[in-house]
C-alpha atoms as a PDB file:
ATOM      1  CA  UNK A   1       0.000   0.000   0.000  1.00  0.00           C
ATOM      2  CA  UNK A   2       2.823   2.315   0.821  1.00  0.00           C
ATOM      3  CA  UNK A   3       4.038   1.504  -2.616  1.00  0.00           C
ATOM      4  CA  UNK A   4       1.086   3.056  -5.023  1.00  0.00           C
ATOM      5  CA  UNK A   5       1.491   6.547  -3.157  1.00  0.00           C
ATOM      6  CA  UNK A   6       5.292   6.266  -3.545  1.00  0.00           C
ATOM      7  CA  UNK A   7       4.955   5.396  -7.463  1.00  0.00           C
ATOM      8  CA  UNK A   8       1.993   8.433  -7.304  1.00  0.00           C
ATOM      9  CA  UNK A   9       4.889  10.639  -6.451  1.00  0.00           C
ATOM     10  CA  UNK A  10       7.268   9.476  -8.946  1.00  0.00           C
ATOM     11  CA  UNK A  11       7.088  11.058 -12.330  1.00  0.00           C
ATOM     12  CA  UNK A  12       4.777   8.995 -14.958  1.00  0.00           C
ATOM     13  CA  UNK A  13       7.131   7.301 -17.369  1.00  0.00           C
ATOM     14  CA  UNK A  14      10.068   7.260 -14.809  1.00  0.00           C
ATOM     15  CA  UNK A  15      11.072   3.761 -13.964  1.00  0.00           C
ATOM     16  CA  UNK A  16      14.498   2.658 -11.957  1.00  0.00           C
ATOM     17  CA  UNK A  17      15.957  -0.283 -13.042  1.00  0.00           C
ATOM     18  CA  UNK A  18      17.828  -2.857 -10.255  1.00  0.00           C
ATOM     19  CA  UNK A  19      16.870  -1.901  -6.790  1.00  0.00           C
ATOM     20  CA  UNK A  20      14.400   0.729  -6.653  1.00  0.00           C
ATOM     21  CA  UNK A  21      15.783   1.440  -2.879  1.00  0.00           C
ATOM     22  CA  UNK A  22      19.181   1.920  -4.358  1.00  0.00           C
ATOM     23  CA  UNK A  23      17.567   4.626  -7.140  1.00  0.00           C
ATOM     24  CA  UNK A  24      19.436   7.138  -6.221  1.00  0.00           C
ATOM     25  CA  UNK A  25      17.852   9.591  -8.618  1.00  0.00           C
ATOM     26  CA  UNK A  26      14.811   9.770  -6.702  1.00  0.00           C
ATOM     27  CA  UNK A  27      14.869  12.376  -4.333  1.00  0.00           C
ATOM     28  CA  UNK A  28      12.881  10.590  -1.600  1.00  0.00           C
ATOM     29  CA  UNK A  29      15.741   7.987  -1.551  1.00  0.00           C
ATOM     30  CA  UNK A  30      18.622  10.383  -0.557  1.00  0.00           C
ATOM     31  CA  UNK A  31      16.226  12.063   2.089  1.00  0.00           C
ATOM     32  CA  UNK A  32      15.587   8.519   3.334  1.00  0.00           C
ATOM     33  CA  UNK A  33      19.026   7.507   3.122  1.00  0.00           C
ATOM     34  CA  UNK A  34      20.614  11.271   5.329  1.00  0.00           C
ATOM     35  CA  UNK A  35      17.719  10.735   7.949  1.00  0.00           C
ATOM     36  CA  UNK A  36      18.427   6.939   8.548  1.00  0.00           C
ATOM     37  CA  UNK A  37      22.254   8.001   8.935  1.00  0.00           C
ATOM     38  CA  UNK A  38      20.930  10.897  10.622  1.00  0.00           C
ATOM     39  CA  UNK A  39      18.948   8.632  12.971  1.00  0.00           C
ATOM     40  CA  UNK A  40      21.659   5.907  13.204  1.00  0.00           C
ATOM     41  CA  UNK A  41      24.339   8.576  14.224  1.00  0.00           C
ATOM     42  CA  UNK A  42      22.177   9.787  16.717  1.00  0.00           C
ATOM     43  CA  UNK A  43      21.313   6.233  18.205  1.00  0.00           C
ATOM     44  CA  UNK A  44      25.267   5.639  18.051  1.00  0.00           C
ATOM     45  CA  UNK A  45      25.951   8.192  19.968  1.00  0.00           C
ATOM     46  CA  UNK A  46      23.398   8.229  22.821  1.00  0.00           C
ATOM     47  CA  UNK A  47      24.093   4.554  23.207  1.00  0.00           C
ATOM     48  CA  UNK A  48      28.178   4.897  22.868  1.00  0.00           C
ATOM     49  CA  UNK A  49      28.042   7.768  25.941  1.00  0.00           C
ATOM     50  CA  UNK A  50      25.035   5.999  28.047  1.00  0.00           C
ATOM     51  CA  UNK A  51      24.317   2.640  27.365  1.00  0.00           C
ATOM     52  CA  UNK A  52      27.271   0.792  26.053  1.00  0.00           C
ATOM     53  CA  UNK A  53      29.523   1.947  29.217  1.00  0.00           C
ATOM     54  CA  UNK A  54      27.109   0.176  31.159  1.00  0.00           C
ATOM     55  CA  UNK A  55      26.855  -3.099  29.354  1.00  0.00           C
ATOM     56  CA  UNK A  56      30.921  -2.811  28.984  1.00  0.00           C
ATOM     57  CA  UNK A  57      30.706  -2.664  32.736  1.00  0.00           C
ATOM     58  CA  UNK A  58      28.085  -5.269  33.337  1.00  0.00           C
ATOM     59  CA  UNK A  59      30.498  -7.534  31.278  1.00  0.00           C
ATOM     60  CA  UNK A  60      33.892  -6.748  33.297  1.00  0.00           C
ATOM     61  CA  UNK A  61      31.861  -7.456  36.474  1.00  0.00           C
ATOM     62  CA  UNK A  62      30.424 -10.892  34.778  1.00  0.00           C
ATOM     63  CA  UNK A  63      34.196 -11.823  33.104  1.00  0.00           C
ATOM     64  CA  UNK A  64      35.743 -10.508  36.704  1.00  0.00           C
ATOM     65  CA  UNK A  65      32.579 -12.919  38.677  1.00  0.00           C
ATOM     66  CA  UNK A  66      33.598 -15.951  35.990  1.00  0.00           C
ATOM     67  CA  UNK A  67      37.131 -15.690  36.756  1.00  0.00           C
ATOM     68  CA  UNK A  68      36.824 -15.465  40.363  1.00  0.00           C
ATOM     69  CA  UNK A  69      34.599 -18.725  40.193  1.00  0.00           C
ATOM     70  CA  UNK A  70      36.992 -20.668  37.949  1.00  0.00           C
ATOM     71  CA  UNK A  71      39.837 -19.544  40.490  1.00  0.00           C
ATOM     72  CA  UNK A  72      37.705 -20.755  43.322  1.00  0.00           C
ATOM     73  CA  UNK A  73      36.762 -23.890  41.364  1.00  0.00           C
ATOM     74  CA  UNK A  74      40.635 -24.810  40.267  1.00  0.00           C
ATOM     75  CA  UNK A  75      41.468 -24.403  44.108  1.00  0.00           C
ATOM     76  CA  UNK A  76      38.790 -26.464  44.996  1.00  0.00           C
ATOM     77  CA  UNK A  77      39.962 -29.047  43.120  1.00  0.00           C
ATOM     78  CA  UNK A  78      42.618 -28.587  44.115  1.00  0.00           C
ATOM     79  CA  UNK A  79      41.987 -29.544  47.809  1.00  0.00           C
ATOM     80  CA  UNK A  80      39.725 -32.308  46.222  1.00  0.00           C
ATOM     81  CA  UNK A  81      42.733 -34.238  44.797  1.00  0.00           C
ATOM     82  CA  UNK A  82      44.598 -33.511  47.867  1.00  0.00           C
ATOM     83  CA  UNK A  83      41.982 -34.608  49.871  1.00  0.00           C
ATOM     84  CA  UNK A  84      41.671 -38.318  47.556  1.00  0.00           C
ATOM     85  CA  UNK A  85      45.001 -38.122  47.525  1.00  0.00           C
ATOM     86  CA  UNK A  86      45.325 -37.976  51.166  1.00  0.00           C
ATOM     87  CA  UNK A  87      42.790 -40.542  51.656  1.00  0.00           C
ATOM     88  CA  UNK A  88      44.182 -42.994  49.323  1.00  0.00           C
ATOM     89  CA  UNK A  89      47.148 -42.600  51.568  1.00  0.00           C
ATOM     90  CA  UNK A  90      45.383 -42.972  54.691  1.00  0.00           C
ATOM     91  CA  UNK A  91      43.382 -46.406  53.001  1.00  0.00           C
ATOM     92  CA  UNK A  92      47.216 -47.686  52.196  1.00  0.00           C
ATOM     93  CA  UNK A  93      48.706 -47.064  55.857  1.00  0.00           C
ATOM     94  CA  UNK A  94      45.218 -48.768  57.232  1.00  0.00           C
ATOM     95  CA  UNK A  95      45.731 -51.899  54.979  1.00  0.00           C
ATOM     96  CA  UNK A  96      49.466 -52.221  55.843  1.00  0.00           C
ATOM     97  CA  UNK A  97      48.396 -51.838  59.584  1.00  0.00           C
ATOM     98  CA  UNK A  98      45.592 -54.108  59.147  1.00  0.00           C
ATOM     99  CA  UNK A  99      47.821 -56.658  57.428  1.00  0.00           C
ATOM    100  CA  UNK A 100      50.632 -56.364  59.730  1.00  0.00           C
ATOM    101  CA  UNK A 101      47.883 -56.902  62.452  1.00  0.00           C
ATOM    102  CA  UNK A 102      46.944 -59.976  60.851  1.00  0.00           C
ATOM    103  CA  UNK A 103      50.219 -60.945  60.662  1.00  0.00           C
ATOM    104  CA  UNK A 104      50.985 -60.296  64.256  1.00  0.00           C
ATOM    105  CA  UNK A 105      47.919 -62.440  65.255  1.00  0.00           C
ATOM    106  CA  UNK A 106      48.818 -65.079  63.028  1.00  0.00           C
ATOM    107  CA  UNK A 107      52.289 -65.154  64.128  1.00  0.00           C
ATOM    108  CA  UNK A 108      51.643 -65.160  68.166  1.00  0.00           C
ATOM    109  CA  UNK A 109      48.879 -67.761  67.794  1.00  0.00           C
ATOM    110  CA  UNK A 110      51.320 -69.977  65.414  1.00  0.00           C
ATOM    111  CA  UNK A 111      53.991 -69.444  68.560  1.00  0.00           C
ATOM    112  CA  UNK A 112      51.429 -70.477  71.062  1.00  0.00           C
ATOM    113  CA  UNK A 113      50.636 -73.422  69.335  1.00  0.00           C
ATOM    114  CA  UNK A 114      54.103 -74.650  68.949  1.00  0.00           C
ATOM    115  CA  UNK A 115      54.857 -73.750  72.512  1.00  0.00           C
ATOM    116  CA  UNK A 116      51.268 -75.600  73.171  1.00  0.00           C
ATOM    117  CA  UNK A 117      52.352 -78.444  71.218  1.00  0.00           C
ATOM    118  CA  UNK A 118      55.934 -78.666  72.769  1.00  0.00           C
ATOM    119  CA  UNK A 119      54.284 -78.901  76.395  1.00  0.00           C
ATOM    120  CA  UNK A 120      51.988 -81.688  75.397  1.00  0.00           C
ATOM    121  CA  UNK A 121      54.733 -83.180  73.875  1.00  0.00           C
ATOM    122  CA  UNK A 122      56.652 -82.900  77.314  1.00  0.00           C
ATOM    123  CA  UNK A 123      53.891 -84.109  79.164  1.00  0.00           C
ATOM    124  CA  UNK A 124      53.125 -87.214  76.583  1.00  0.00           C
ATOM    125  CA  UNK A 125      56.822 -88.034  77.058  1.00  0.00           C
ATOM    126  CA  UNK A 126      57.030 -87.794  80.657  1.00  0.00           C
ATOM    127  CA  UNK A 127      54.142 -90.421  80.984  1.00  0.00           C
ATOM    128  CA  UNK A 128      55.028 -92.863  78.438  1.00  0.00           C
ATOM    129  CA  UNK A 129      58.965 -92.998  80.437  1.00  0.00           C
ATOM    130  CA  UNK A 130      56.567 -93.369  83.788  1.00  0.00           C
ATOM    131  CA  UNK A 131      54.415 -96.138  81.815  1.00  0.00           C
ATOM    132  CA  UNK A 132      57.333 -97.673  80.605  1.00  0.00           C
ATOM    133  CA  UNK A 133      59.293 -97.887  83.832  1.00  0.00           C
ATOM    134  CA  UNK A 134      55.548 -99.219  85.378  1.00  0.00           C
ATOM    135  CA  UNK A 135      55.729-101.904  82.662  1.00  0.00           C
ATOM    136  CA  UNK A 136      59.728-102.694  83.056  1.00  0.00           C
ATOM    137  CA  UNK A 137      58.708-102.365  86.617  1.00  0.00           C
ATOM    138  CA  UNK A 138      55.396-104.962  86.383  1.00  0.00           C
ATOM    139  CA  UNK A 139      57.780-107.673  84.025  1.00  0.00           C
ATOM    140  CA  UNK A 140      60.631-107.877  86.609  1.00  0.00           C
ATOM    141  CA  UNK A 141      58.061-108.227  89.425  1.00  0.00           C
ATOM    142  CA  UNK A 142      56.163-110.893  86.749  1.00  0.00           C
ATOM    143  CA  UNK A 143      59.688-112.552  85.959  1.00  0.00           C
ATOM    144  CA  UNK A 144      61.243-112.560  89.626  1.00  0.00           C
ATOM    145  CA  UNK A 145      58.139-114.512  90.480  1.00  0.00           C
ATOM    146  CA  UNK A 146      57.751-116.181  87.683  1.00  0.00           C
ATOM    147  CA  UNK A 147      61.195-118.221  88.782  1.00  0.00           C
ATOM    148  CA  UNK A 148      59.376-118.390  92.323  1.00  0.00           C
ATOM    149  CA  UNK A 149      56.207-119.792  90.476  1.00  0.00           C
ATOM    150  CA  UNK A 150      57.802-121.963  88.161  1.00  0.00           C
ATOM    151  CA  UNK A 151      59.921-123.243  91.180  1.00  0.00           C
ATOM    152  CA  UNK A 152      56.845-123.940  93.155  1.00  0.00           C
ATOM    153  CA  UNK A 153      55.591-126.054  90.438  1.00  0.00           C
ATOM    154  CA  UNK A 154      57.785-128.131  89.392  1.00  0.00           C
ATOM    155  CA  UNK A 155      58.237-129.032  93.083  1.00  0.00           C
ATOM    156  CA  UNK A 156      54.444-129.697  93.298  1.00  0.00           C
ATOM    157  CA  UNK A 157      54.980-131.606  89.810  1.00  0.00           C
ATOM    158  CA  UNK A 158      57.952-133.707  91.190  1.00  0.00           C
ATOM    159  CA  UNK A 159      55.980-134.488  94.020  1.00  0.00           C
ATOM    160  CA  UNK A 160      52.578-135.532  92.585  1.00  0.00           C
ATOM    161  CA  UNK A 161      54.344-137.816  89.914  1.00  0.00           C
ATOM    162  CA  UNK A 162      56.922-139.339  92.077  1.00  0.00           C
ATOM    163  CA  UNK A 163      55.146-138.881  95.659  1.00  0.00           C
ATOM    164  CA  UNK A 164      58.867-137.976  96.877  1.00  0.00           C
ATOM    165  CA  UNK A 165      60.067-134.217  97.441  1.00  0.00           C
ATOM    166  CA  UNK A 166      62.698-133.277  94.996  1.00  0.00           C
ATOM    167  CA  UNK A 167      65.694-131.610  96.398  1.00  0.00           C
ATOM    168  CA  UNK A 168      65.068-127.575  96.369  1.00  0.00           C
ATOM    169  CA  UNK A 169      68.253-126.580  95.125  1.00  0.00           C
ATOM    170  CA  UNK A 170      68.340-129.055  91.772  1.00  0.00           C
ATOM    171  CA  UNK A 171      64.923-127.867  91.240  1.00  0.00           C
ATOM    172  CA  UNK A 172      66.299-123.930  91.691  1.00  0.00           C
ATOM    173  CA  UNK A 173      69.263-124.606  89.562  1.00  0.00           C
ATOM    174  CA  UNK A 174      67.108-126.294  86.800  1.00  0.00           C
ATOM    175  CA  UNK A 175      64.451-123.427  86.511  1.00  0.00           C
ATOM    176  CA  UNK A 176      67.183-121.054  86.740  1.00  0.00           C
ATOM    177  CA  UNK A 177      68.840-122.382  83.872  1.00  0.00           C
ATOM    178  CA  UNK A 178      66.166-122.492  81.717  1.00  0.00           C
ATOM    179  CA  UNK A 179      64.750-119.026  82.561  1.00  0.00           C
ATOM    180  CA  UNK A 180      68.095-117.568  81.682  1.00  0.00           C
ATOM    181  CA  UNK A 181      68.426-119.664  78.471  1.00  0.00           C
ATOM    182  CA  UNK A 182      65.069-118.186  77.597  1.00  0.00           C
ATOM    183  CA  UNK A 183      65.966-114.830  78.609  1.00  0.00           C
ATOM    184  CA  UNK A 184      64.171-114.419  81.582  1.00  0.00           C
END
């Protein structure tokens, strides 16, 4: 619509080739075109002295807040991998403590077992020697009267088949003899 007035004001006949915004040989372009530079001049400076100072400020204070964060975030991190760093350590020392614990444990109870095992083996010893000098003990007692015993019976013997006593000493001698032939 703005256009037909436009074309209404242009001479009858007259016609721009290209651009028609670009035409200029109109006379309405070149006023359009010194306002709008006019205009953009005036814009460019009201914002260049008012409003750009303060958006160039709001900026500094935003790169200044960004950098102070990032600071504060690279020390943090900082003290983060110190901190892992530290506990990592303090995992390591508790496992090495832990494992020399272990080790300790194992170690005393291994000691007192072998000390445990050395005192049973004392005490085993001690009463097999007193069983064995019971049963050395019990077989000379069972052998000195086995002589006495086998002495006694052949006596009876002697006497039951012959009805006569046979001397005591022969008898003594004989059972003697044999015992010691026998090992007795």
């Amino acid at each position: 619509m703005l256009a037909l007035p436009l074309m209404a004001m242009v001479a009858p006949g007259a016609r721009a080739e290209g651009m028609p915004q670009l035409d200029f040989g109109n006379p309405y372009v070149i006023g359009q075109v010194i306002w709008g530079a006019g205009i953009f001049l005036v814009l460019y400076l009201l914002l260049s002295r008012s409003a750009l100072p303060k958006v160039e400020k709001v900026l500094g204070l935003r790169r200044q807040t960004i950098e102070n964060d990032l600071e504060i975030a690279h020390k943090a991190k900082a003290r983060a991998d110190d901190a892992v760093a530290e506990l990592r350590q303090a995992r390591k020392n508790a496992m090495a403590e832990a494992q020399a614990n272990v080790d300790k444990v194992v170690e005393e109870a291994r000691v007192a077992a072998e000390k445990q095992t050395q005192e049973m083996n004392a005490r085993l010893g001690a009463e097999i020697r007193e069983a064995e000098a019971r049963v050395a003990l019990a077989r000379e007692t069972a052998l000195g009267s086995l002589r006495q015993i086998s002495t006694d019976t052949a006596e009876a013997l002697i006497h039951q088949l012959s009805g006569s006593s046979a001397p005591v000493d022969v008898v003594t001698s004989k059972v003697d003899g044999v015992a010691t032939a026998r090992g007795f």
